[in-house]
Structure formats: C-alpha cells, structure tokens
C-alpha atoms as a PDB file:
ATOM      1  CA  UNK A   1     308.920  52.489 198.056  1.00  0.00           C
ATOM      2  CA  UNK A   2     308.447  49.541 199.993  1.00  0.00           C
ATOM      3  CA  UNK A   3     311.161  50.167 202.059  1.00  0.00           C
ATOM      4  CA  UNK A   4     309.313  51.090 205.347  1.00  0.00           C
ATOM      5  CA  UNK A   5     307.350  47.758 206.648  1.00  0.00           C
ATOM      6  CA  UNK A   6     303.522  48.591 206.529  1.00  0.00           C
ATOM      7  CA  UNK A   7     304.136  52.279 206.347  1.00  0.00           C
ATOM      8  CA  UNK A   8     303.568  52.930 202.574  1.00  0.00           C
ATOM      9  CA  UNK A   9     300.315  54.311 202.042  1.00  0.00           C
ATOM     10  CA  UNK A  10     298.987  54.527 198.564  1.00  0.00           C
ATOM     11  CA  UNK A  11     298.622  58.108 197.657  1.00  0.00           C
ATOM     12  CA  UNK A  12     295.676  60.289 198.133  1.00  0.00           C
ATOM     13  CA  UNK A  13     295.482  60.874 194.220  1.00  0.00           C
ATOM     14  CA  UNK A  14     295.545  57.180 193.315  1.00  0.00           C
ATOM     15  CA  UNK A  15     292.205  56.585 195.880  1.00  0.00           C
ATOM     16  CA  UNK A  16     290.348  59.445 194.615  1.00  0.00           C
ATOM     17  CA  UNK A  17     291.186  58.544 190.829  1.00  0.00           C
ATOM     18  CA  UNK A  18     290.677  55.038 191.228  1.00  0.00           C
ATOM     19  CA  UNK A  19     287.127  55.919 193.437  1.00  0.00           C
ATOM     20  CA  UNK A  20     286.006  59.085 190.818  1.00  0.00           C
ATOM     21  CA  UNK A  21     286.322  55.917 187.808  1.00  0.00           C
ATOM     22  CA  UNK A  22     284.544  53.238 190.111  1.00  0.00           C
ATOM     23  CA  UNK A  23     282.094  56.361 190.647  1.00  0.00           C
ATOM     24  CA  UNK A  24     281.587  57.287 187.043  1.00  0.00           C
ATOM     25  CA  UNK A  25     280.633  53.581 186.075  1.00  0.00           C
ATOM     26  CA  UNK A  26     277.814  53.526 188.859  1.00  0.00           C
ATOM     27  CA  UNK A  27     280.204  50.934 191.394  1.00  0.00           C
ATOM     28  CA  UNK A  28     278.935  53.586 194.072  1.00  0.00           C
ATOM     29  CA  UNK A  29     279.727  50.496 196.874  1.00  0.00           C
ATOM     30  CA  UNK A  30     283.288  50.300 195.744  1.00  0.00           C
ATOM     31  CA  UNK A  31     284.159  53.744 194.845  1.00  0.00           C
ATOM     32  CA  UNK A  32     282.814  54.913 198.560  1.00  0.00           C
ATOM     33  CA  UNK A  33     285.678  52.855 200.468  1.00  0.00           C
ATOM     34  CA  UNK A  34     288.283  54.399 197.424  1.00  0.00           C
ATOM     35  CA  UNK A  35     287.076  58.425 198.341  1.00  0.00           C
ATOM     36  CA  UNK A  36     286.871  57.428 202.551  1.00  0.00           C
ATOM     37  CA  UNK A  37     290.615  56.387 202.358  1.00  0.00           C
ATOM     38  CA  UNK A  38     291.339  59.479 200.031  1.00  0.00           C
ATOM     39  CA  UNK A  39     289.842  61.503 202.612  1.00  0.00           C
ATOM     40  CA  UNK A  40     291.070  59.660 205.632  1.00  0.00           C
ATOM     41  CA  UNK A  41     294.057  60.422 204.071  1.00  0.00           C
ATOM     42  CA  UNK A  42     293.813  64.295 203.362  1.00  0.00           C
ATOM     43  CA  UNK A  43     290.782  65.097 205.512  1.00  0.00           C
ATOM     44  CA  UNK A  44     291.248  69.043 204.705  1.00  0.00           C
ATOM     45  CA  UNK A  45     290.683  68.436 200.747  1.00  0.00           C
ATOM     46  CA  UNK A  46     287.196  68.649 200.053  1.00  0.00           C
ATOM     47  CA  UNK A  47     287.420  66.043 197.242  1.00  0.00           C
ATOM     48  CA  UNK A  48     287.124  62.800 199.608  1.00  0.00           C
ATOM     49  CA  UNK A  49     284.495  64.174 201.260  1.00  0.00           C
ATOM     50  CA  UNK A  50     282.463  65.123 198.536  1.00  0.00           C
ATOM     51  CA  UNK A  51     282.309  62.130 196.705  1.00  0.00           C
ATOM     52  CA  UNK A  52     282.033  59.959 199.426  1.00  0.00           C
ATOM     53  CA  UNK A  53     279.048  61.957 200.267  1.00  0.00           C
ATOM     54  CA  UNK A  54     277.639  61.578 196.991  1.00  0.00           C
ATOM     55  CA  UNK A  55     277.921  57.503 196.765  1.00  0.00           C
ATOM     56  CA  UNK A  56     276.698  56.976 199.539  1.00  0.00           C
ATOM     57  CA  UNK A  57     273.502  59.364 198.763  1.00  0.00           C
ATOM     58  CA  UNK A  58     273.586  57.300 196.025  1.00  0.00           C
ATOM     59  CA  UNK A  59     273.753  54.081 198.040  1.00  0.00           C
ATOM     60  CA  UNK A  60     270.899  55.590 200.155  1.00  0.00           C
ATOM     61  CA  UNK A  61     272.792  56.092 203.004  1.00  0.00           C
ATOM     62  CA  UNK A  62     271.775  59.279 203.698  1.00  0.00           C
ATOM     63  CA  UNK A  63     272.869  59.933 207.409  1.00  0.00           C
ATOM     64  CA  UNK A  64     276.509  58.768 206.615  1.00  0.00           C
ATOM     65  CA  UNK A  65     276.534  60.830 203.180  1.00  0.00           C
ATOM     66  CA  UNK A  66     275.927  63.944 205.184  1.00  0.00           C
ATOM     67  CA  UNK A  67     278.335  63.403 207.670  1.00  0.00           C
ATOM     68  CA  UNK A  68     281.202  63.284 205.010  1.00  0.00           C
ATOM     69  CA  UNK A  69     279.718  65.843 203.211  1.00  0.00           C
ATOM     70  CA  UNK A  70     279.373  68.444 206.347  1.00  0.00           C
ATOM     71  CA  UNK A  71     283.725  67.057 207.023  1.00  0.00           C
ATOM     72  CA  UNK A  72     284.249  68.643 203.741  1.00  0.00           C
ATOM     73  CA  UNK A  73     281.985  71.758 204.206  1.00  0.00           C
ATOM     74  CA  UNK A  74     284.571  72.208 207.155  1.00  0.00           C
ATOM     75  CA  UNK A  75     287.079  73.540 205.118  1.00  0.00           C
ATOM     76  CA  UNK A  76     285.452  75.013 202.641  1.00  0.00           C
ATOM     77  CA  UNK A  77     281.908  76.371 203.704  1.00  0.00           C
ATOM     78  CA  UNK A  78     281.645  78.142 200.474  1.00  0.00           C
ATOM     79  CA  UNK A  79     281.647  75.295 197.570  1.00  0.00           C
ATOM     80  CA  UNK A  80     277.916  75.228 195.828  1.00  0.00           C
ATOM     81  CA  UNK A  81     278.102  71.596 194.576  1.00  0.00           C
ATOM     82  CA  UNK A  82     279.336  70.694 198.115  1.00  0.00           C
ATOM     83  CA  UNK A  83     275.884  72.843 199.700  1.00  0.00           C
ATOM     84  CA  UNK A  84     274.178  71.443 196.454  1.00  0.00           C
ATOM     85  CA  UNK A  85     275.027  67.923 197.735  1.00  0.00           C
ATOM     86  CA  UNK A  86     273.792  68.957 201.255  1.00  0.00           C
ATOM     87  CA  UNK A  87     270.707  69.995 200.318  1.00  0.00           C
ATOM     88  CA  UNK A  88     269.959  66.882 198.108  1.00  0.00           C
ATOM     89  CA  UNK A  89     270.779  65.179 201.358  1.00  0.00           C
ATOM     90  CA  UNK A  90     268.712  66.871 203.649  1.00  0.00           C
ATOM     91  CA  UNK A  91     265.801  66.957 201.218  1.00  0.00           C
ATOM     92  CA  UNK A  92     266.032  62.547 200.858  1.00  0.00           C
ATOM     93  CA  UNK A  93     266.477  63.056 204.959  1.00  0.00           C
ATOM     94  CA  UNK A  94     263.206  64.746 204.731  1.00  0.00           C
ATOM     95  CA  UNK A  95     264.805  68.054 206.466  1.00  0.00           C
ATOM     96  CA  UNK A  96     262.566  70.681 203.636  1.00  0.00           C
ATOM     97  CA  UNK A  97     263.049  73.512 205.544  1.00  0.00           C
ATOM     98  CA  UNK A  98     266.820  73.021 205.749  1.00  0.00           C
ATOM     99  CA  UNK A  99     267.234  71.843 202.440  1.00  0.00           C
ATOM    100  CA  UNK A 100     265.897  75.094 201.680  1.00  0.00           C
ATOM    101  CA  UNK A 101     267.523  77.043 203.343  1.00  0.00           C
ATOM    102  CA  UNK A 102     270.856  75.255 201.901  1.00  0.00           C
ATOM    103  CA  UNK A 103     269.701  75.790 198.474  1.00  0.00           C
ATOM    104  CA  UNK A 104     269.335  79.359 199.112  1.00  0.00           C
ATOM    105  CA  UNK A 105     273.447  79.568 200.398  1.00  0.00           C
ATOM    106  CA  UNK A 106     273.873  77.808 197.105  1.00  0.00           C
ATOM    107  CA  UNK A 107     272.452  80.375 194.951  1.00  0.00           C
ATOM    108  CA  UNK A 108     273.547  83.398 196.679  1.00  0.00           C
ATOM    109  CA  UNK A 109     276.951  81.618 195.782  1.00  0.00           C
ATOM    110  CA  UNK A 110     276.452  80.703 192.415  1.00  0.00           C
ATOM    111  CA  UNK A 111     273.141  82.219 191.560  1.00  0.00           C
ATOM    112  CA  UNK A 112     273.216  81.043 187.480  1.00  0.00           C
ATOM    113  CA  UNK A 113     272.723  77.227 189.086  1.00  0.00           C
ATOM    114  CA  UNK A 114     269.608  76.158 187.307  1.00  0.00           C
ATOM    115  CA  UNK A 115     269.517  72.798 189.105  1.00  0.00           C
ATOM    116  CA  UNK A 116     269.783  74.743 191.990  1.00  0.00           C
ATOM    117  CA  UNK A 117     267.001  76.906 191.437  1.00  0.00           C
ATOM    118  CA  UNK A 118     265.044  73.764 190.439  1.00  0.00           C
ATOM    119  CA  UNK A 119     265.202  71.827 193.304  1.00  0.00           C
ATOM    120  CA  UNK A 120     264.039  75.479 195.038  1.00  0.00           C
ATOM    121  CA  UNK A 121     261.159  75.315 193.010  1.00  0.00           C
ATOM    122  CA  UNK A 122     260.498  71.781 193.734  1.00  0.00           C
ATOM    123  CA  UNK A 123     260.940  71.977 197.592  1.00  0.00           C
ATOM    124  CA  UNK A 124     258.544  75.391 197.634  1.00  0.00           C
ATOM    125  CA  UNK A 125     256.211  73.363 195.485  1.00  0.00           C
ATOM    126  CA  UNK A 126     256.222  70.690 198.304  1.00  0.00           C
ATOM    127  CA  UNK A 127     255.822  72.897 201.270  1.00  0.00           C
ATOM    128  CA  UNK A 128     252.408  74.098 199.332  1.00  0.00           C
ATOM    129  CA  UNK A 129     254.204  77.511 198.813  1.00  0.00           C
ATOM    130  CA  UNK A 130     253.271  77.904 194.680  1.00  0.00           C
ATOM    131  CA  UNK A 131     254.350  81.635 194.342  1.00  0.00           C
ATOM    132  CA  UNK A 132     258.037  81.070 195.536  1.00  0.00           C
ATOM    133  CA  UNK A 133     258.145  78.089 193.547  1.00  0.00           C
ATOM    134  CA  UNK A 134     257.055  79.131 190.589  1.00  0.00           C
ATOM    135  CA  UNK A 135     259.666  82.343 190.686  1.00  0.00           C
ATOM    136  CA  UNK A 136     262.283  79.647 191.356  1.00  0.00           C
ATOM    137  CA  UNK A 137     261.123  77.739 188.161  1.00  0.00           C
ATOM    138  CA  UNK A 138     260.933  80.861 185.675  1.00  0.00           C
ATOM    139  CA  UNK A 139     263.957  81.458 186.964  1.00  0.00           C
ATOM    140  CA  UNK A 140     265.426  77.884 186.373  1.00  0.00           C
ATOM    141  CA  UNK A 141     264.135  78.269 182.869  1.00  0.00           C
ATOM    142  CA  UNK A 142     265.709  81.467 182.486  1.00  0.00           C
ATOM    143  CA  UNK A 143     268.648  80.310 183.113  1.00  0.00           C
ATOM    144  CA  UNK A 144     268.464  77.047 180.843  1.00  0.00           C
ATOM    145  CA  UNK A 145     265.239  77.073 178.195  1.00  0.00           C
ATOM    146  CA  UNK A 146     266.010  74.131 176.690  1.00  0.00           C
ATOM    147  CA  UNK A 147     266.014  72.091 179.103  1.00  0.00           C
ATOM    148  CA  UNK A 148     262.780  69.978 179.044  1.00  0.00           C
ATOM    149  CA  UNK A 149     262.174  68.994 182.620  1.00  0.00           C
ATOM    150  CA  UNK A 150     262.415  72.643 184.138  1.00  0.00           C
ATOM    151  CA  UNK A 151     259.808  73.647 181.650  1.00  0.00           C
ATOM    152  CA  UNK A 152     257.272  70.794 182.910  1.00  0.00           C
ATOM    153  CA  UNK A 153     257.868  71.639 186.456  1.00  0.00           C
ATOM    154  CA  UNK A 154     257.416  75.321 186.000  1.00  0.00           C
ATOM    155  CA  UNK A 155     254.447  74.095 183.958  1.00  0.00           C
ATOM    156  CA  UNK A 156     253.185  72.167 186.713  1.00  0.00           C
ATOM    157  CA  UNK A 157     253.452  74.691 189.440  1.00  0.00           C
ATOM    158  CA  UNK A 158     251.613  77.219 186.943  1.00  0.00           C
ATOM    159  CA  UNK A 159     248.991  75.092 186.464  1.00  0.00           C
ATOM    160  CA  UNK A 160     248.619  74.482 190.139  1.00  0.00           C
ATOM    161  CA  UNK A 161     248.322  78.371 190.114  1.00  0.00           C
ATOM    162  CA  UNK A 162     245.538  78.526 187.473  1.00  0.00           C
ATOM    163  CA  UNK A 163     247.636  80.342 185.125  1.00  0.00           C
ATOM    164  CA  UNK A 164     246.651  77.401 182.417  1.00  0.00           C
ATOM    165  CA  UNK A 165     247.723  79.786 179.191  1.00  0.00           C
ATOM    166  CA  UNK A 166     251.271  80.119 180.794  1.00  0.00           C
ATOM    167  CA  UNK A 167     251.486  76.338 181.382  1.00  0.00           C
ATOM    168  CA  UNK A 168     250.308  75.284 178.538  1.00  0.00           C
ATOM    169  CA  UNK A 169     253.230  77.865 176.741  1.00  0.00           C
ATOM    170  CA  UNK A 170     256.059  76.450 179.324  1.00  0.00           C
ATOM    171  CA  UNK A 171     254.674  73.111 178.298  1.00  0.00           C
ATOM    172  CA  UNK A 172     255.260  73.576 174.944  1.00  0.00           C
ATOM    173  CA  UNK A 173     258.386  74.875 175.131  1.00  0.00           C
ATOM    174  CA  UNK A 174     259.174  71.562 177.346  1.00  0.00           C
ATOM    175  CA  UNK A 175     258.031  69.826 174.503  1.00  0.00           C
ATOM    176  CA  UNK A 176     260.269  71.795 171.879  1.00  0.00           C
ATOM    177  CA  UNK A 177     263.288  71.181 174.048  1.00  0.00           C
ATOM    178  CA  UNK A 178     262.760  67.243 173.901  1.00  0.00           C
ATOM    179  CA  UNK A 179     262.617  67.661 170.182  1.00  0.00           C
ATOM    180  CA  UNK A 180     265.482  69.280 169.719  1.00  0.00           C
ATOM    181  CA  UNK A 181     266.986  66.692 172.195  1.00  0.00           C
ATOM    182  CA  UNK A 182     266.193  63.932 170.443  1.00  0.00           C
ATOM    183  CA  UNK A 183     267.375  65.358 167.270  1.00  0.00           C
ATOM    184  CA  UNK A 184     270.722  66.470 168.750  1.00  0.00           C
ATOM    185  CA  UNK A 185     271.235  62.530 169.538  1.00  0.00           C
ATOM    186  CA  UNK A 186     270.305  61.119 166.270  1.00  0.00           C
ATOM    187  CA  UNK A 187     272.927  62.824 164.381  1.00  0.00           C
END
C-alpha cells in the first residue's frame, strides 16, 4: 500500500464516510475538508459535491456551498435533494426568484416532496404572492398532515388571506400533530 512514495491516496469512500459521520454529529468545519477531498477525488460522483455543499450552507458559506453544489448538478442535473440544496442556497443568497424557480425543477421531479412544496409556499409567501403560496401549503399538508409546522404556515398564509375559519382548522390540526408528537416521544 505504501509502496509508491506520496502516491497513495486514501480512498474516495473512506473521505466521504469519515466526512458523512463528522457531518451527522454537526462538525460541519471538519466534515467539509473530508467531502472536498472525496470529491476532488471523484469529481463526477455527486456525493462530494453534495455534502460539501450542504456544510458549508451550514457553515454559512453560501457562495462556496453553491459552487460545489452546481459541480455536482454537472453530472447529474436531475437529483431533487441536489436542486433542493440549490434552492436552499439561493434562497439564504437572497436569489427568490431563482430559488423558485429551482424548487419548481424539484417538484416536477419528485412532486410528493413536502419540504419542497413548503419552502414554495414560503418563498411565494415572501414575494407577497398569497394565492400560490397557499396552494403550495395545502399541498405540503396534503402530502404530510401531521406534520405540525406545514399546518402553521398554511395557517399563516390563510390568515393573511382572510380565510380565518380555514386557519383556525389548519391551526388546529397543527396543534393535533404536536400532540401526537409529543406523545410518540414519551413512549
């Protein structure tokens, strides 16, 4: 193994395992140099590029986590939670329009995505456009009822709408979903 002065390279599995456990235990700082080498390494595997990406989102480094996350997009254009990435990206870049717009490739691709729909709702909801963003929320809740925080955005949007009676009901359900929650953890 050694055999070849300087010309062993650690594996491109060993970086991204060793980065995906530094990433799962919030070492985002660490993990980041792990998934650049794995994708320095193997720059046509989305894998590097994508978690890199996301650490360094995480890190707040916004500019350089889209950069590795459009090298991965390279070779595979069509991978939602690499466009779902993007768009959280783009959205903390303050690029609405094109988050957007990236949202909407991600749900033509995978269109039972309720974050996906969710941060739709939420961008629409920011650009002052209620309508779109409340079909994005019922349609996030559709897709995943018990899940509290997609019933208190649809919940806000509707009462932003004056539709008070169907807040107040997606509020409630919110509220049923926490319970439930809760009570799932306690046992």
């Amino acid at each position: 193994i050694l055999g070849l002065a300087g010309a062993y390279r650690i594996p491109y599995e060993l970086y991204l395992g060793k980065g995906m456990d530094l990433e799962v235990h919030g070492e985002y700082e660490s993990a980041v140099e792990c998934f650049i080498k794995a994708h320095d390494q193997w720059p046509g595997d989305y894998q590097g590029g994508y978690h890199a990406g996301y650490c360094l989102t995480e890190l707040k480094e916004y500019e350089q986590g889209l950069l590795y996350t459009d090298s991965a997009l390279k070779n595979h254009p069509n991978l939602d939670n690499l466009l779902y990435n993007k768009g959280v990206i783009l959205e903390k870049l303050g690029k609405l329009q094109e988050a957007v717009d990236v949202y909407g490739q991600v749900l033509q691709l995978n269109p039972v995505y309720p974050h996906g729909w969710n941060n739709l709702g939420y961008l629409h909801a920011k650009l002052g456009k209620f309508e779109a963003s409340k079909n994005a929320f019922m349609k996030a809740v559709e897709l995943d009822s018990l899940n509290p925080e997609l019933n208190r955005n649809l919940g806000i949007v509707l009462m932003k709408l004056g539709e008070v009676d169907l807040a107040i009901s997606s509020y409630k359900q919110g509220l049923r979903a926490a319970r439930c929650l809760i009570f799932d953890r306690s046992t």
